[in-house]
C-alpha atoms as a PDB file:
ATOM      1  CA  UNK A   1     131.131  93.647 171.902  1.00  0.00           C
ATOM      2  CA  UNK A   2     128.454  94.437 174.668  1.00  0.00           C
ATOM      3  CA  UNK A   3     127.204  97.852 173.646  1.00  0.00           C
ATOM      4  CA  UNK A   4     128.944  98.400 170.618  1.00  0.00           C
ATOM      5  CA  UNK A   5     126.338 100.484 169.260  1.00  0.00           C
ATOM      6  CA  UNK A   6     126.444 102.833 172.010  1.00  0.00           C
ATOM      7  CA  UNK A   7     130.922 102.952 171.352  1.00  0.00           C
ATOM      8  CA  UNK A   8     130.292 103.499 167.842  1.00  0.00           C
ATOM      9  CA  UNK A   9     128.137 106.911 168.266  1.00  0.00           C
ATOM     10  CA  UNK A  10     130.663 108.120 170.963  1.00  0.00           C
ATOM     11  CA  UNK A  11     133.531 107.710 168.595  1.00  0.00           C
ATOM     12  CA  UNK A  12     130.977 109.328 165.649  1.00  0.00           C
ATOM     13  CA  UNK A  13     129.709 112.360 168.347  1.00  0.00           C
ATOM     14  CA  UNK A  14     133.748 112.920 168.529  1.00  0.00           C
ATOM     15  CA  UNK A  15     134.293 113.391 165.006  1.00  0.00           C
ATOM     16  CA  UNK A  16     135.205 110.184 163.643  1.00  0.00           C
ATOM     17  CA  UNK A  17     133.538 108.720 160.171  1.00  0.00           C
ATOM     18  CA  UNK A  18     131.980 105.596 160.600  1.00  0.00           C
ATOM     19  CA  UNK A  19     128.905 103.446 160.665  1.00  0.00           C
ATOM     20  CA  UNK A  20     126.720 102.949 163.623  1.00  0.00           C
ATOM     21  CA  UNK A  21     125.057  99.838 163.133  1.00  0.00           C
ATOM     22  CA  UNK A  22     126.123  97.712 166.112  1.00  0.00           C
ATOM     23  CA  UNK A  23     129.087  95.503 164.228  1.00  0.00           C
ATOM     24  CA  UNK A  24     131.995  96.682 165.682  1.00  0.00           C
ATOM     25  CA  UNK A  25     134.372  95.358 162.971  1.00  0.00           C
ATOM     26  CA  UNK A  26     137.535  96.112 161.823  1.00  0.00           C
ATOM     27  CA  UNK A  27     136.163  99.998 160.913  1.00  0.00           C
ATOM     28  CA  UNK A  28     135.449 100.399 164.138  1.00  0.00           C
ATOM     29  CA  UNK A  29     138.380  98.919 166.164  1.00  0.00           C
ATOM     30  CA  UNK A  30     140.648 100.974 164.060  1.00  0.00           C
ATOM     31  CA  UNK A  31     138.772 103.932 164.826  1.00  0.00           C
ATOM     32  CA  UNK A  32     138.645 103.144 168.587  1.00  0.00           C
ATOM     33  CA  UNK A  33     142.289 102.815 168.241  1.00  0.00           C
ATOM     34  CA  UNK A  34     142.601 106.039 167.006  1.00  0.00           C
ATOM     35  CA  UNK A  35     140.841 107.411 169.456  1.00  0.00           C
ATOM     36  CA  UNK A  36     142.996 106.239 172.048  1.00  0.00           C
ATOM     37  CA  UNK A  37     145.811 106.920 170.935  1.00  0.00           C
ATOM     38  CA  UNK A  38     145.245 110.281 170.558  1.00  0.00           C
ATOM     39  CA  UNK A  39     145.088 110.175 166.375  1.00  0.00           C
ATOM     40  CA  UNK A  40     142.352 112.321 164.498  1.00  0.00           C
ATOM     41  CA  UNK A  41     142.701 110.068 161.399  1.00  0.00           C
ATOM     42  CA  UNK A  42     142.550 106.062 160.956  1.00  0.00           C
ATOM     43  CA  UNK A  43     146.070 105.564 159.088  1.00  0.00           C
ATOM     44  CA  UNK A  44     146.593 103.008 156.755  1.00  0.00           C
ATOM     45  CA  UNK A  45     148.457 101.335 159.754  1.00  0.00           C
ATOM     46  CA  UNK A  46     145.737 101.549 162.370  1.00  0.00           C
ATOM     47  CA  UNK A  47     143.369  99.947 159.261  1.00  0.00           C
ATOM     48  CA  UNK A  48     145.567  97.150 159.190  1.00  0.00           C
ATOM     49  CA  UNK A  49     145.727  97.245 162.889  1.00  0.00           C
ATOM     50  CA  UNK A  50     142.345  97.317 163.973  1.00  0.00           C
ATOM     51  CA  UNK A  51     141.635  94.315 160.936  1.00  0.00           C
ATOM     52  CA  UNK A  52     144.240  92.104 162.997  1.00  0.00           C
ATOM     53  CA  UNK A  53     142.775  92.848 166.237  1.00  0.00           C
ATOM     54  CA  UNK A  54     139.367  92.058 165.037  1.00  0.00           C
ATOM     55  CA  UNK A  55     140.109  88.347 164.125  1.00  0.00           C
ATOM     56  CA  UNK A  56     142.765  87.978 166.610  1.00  0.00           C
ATOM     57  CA  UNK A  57     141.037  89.172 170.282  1.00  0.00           C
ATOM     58  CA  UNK A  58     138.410  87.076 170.410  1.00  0.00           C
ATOM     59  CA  UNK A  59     140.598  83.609 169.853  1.00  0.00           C
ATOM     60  CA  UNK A  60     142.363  84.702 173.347  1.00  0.00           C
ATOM     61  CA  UNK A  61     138.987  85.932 174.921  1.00  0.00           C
ATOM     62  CA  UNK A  62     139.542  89.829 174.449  1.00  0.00           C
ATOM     63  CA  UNK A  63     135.956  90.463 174.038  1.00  0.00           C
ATOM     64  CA  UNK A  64     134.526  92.140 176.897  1.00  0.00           C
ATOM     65  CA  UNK A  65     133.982  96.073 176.805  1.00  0.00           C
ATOM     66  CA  UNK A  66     136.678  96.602 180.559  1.00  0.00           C
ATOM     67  CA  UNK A  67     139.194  93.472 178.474  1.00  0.00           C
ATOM     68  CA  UNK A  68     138.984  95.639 175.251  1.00  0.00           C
ATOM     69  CA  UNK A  69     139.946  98.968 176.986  1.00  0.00           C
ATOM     70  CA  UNK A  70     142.929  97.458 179.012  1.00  0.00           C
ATOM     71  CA  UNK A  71     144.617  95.928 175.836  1.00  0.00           C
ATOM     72  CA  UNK A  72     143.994  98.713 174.128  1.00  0.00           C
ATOM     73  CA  UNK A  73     145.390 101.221 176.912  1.00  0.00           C
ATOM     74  CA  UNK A  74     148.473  99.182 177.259  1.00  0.00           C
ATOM     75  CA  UNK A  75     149.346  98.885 173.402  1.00  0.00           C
ATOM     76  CA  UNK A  76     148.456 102.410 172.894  1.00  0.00           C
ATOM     77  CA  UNK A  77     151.640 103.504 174.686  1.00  0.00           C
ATOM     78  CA  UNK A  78     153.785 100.727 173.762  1.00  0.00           C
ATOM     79  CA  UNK A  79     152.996 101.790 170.014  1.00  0.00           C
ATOM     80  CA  UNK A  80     152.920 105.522 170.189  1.00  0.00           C
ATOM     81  CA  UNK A  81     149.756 105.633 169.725  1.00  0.00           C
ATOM     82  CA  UNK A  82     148.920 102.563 166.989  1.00  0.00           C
ATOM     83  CA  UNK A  83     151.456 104.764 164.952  1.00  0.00           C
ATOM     84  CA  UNK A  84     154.689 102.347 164.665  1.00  0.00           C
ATOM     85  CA  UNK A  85     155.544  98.806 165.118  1.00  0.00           C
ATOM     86  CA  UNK A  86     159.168  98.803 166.016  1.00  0.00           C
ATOM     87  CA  UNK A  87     160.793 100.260 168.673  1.00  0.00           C
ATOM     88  CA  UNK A  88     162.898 103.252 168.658  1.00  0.00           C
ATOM     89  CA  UNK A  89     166.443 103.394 170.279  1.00  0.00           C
ATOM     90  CA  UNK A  90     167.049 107.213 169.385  1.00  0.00           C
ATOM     91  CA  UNK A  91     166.787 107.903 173.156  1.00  0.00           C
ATOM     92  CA  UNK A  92     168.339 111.085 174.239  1.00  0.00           C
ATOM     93  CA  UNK A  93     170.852 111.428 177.293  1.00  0.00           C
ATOM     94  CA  UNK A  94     168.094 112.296 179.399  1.00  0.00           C
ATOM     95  CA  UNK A  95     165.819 109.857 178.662  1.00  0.00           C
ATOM     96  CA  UNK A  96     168.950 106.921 179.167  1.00  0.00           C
ATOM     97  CA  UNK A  97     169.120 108.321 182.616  1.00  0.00           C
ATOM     98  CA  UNK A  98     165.375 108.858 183.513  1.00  0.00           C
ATOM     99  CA  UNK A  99     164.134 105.860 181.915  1.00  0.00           C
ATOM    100  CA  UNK A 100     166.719 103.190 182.968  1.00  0.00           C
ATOM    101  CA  UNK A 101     168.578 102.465 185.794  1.00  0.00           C
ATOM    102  CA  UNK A 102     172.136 102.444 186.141  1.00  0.00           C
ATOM    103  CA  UNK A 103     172.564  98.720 186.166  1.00  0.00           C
ATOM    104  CA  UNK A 104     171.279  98.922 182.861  1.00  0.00           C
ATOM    105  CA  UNK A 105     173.540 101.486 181.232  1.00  0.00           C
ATOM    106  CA  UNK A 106     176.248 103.485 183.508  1.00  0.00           C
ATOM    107  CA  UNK A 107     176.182 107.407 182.786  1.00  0.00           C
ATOM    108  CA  UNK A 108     179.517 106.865 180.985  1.00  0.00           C
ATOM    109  CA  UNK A 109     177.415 104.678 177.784  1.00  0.00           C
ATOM    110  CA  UNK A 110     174.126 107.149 178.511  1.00  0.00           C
ATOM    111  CA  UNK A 111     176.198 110.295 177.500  1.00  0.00           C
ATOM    112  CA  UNK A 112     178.705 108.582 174.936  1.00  0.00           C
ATOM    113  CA  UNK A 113     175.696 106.452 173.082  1.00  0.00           C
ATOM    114  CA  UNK A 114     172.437 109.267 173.783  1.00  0.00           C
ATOM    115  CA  UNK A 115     171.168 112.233 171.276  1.00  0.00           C
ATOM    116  CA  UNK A 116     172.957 115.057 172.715  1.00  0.00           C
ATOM    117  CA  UNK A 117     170.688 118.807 172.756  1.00  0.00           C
ATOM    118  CA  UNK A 118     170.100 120.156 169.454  1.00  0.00           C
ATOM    119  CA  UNK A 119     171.556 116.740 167.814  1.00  0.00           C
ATOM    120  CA  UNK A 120     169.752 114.687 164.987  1.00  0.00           C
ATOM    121  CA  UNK A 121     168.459 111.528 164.819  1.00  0.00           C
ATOM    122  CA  UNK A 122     170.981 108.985 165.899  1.00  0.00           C
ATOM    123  CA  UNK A 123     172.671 106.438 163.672  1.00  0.00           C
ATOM    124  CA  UNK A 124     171.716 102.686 163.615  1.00  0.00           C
ATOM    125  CA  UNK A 125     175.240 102.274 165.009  1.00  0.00           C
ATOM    126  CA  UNK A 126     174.205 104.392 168.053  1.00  0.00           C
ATOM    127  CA  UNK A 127     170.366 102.799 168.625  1.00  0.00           C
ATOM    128  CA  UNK A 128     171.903  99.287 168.199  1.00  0.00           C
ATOM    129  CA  UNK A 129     174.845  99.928 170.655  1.00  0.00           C
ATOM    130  CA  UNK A 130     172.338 101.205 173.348  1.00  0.00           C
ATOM    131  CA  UNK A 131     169.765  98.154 173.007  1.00  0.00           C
ATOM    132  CA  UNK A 132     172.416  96.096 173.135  1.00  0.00           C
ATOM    133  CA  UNK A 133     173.713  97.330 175.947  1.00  0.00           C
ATOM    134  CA  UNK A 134     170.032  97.790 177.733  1.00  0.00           C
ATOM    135  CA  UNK A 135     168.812  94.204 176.570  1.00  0.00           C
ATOM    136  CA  UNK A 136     172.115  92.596 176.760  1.00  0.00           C
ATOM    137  CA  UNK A 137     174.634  91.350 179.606  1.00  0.00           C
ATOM    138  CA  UNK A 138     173.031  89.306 182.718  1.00  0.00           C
ATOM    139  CA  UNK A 139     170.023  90.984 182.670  1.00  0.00           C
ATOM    140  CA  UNK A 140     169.200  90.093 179.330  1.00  0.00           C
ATOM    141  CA  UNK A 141     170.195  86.756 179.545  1.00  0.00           C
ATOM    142  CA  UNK A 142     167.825  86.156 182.760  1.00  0.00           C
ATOM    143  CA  UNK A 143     164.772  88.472 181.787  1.00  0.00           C
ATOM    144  CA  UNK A 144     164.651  88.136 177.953  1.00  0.00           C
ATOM    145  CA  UNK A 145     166.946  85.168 177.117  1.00  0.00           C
ATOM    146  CA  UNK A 146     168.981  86.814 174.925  1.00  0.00           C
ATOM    147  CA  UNK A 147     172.230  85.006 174.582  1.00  0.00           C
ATOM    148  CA  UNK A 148     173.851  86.032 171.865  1.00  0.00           C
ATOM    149  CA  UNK A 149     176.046  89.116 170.860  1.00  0.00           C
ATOM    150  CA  UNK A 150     173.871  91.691 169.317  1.00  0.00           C
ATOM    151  CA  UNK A 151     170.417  90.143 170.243  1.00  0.00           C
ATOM    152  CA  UNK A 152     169.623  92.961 172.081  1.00  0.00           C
ATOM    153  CA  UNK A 153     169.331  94.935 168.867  1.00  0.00           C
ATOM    154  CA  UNK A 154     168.125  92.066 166.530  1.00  0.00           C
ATOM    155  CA  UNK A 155     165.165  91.438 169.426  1.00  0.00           C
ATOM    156  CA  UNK A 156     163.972  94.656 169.812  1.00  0.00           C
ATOM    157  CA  UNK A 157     160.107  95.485 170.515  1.00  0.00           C
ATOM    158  CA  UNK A 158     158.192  94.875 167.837  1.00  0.00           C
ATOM    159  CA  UNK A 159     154.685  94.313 167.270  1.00  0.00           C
ATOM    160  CA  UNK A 160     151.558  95.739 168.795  1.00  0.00           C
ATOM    161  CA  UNK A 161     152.785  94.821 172.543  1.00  0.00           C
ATOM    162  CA  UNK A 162     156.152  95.637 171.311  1.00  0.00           C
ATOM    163  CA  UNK A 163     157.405  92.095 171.796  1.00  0.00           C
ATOM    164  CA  UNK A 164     161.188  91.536 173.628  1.00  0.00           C
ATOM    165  CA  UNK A 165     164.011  89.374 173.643  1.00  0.00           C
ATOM    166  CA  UNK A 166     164.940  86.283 171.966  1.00  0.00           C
ATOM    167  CA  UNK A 167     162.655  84.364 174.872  1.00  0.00           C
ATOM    168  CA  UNK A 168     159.567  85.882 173.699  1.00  0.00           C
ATOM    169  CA  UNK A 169     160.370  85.684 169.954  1.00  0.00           C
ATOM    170  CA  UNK A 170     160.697  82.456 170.392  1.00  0.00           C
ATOM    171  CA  UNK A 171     157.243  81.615 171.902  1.00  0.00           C
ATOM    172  CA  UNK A 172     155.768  83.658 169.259  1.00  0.00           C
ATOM    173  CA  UNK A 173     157.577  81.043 166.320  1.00  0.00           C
ATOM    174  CA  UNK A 174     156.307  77.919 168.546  1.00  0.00           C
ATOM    175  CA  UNK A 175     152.655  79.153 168.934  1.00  0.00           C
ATOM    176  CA  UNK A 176     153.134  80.340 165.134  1.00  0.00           C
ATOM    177  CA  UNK A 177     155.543  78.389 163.214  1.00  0.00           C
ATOM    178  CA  UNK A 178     156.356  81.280 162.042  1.00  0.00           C
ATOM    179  CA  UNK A 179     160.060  82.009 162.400  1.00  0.00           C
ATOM    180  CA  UNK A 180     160.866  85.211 163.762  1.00  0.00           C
ATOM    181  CA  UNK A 181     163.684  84.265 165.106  1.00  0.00           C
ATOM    182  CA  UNK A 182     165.451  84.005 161.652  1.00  0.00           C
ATOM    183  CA  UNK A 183     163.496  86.938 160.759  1.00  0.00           C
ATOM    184  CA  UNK A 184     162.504  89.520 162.947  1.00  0.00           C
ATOM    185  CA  UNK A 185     161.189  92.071 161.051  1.00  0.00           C
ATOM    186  CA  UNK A 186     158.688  90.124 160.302  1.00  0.00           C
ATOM    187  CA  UNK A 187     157.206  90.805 163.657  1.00  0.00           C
ATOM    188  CA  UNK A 188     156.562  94.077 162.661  1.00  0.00           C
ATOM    189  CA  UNK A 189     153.547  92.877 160.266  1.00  0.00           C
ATOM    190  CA  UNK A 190     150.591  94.038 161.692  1.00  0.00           C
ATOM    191  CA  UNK A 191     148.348  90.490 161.811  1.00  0.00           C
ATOM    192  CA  UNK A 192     151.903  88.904 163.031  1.00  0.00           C
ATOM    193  CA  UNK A 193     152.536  91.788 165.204  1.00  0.00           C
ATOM    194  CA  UNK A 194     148.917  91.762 166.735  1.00  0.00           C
ATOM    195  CA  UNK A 195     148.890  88.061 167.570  1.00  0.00           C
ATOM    196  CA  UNK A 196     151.949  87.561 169.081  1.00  0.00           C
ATOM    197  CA  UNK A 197     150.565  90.756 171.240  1.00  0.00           C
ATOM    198  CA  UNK A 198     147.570  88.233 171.813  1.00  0.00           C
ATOM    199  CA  UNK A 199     149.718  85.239 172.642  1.00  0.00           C
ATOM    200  CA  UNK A 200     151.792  86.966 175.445  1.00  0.00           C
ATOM    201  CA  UNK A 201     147.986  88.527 176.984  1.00  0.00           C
ATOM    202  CA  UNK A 202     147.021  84.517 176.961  1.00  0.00           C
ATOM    203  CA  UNK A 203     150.138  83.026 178.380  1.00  0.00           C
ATOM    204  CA  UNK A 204     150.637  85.847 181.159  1.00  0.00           C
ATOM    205  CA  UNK A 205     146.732  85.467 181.707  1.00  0.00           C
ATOM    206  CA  UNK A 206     146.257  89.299 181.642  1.00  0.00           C
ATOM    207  CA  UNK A 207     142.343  88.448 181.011  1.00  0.00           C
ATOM    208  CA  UNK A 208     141.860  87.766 184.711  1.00  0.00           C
ATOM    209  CA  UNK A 209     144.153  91.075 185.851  1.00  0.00           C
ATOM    210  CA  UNK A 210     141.811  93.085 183.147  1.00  0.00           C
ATOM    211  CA  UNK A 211     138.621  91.882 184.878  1.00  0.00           C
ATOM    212  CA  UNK A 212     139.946  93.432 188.209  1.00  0.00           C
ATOM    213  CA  UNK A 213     140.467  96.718 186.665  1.00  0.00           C
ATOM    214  CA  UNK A 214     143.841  96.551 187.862  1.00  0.00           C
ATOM    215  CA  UNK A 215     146.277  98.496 185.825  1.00  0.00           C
ATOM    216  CA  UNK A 216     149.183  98.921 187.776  1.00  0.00           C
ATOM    217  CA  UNK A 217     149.548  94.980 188.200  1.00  0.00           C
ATOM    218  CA  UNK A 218     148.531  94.473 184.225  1.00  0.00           C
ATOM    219  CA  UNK A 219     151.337  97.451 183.626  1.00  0.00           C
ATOM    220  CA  UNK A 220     154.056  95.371 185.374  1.00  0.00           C
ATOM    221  CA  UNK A 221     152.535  92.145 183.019  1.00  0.00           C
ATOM    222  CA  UNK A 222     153.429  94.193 179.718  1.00  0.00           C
ATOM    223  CA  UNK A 223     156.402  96.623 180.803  1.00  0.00           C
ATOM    224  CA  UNK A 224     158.229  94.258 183.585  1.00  0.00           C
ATOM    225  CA  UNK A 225     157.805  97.516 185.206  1.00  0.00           C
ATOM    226  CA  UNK A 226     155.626 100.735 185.499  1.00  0.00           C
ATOM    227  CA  UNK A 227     157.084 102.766 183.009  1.00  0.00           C
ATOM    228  CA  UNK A 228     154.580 105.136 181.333  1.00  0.00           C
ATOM    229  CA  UNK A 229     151.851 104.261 184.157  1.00  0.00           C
ATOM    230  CA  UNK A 230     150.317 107.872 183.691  1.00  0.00           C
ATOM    231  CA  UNK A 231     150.327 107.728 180.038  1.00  0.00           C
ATOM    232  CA  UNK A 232     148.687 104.238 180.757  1.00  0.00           C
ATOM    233  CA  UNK A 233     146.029 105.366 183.476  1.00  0.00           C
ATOM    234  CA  UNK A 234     144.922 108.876 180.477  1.00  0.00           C
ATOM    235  CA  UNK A 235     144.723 105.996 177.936  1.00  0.00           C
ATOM    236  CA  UNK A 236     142.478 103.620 179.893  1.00  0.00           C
ATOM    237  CA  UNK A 237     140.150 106.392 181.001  1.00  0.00           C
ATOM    238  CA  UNK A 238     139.964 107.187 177.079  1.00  0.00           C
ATOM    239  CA  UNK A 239     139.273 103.796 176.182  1.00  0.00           C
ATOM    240  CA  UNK A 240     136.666 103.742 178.936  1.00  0.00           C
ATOM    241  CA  UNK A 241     134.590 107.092 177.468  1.00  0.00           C
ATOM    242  CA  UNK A 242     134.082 104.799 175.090  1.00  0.00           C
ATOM    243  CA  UNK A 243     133.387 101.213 175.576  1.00  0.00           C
ATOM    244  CA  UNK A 244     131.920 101.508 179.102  1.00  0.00           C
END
């Protein structure tokens, strides 16, 4: 990476352990990942993580310094921070309603299904009956191809990009071989997880939207939508204290 010298004392001036030496390897991508996510520490995960991303960015052409902080912004907040690689269903009411529109669950399944105030975690039961009902029906047959009763459950996000839908799952086990369809946990893997983040950049060509700084387009590439677009934008400018 242009620079990478320069990135690697920023992240060291910020409190971060590692060597500045101009190889920005695995140590440091992990470390850049924690910075942007907003983690003090390089997990175990983020190791792994940053490992993946090392081998794996450069075979789609995530190499420049403005590509690097793009990919990074937008997995940042589809991972929590590089801190899990499966979604979570425990939405409460609230979020049902604020997140989602009522085509995609009625305010009848948000307050039956959601974590009600002062409530625990919710059961599997719960999480599975709301992604199936949010990546189910027509729209999930026409915007993730799932076709089958309880895919919207089984095809969760997983994955550094947080990967959707029996569609998508199934261009990752093409470009692969292997078969997350039969198993989808398998997704959640960190080198699987990271390149079948890399093969959905490639095939949506989110290189070219990176290069025009353009994050509200690239958010709509990743999220079908803009959800999280302010978490996005605070992540990108993060990314860019450092690599730019």
């Amino acid at each position: 990476m242009k620079n990478a010298k320069r990135a690697q004392q920023r992240l060291k001036d910020r409190g971060y352990s590692l060597a500045v030496d101009g190889d920005f390897g695995p140590v440091s991508m992990a470390t850049l990942m924690s910075f942007v996510g907003q983690k003090s520490s390089v997990s175990s995960l983020r190791k792994d993580l940053g490992k993946a991303a090392h081998a794996e960015f450069p075979k789609v052409d995530i190499t420049s310094p403005l590509r690097i902080a793009h990919v990074l912004a937008q997995q940042s907040v589809e991972t929590g921070g590089f801190s899990k690689m499966t979604e979570s269903m425990n939405y409460s009411v609230r979020g049902l309603l604020l997140v989602f529109s009522r085509s995609r669950i009625s305010e009848a399944d948000a307050n039956r299904l959601g974590r009600k105030s002062g409530e625990g975690a919710l059961s599997v039961e719960r999480q599975s009956a709301i992604a199936n009902i949010l990546y189910g029906g027509d729209w999930g047959r026409r915007n993730l191809g799932n076709t089958e009763p309880g895919d919207g459950w089984r095809y969760r996000g997983r994955g550094i990009k947080q990967t959707t839908g029996r569609h998508n799952y199934g261009e990752v086990k093409k470009v692969t071989g292997i078969d997350v369809i039969a198993d989808p946990e398998l997704l959640s893997n960190p080198a699987t997880g990271v390149r079948a983040g890399c093969i959905y950049w490639d095939s949506r060509k989110c290189n070219k939207i990176a290069d025009k700084d353009d994050i509200v387009a690239l958010t709509k590439k990743i999220n079908g939508g803009t959800n999280g677009l302010d978490d996005r934008r605070k992540a990108l400018a993060r990314a860019k204290e450092i690599v730019l």
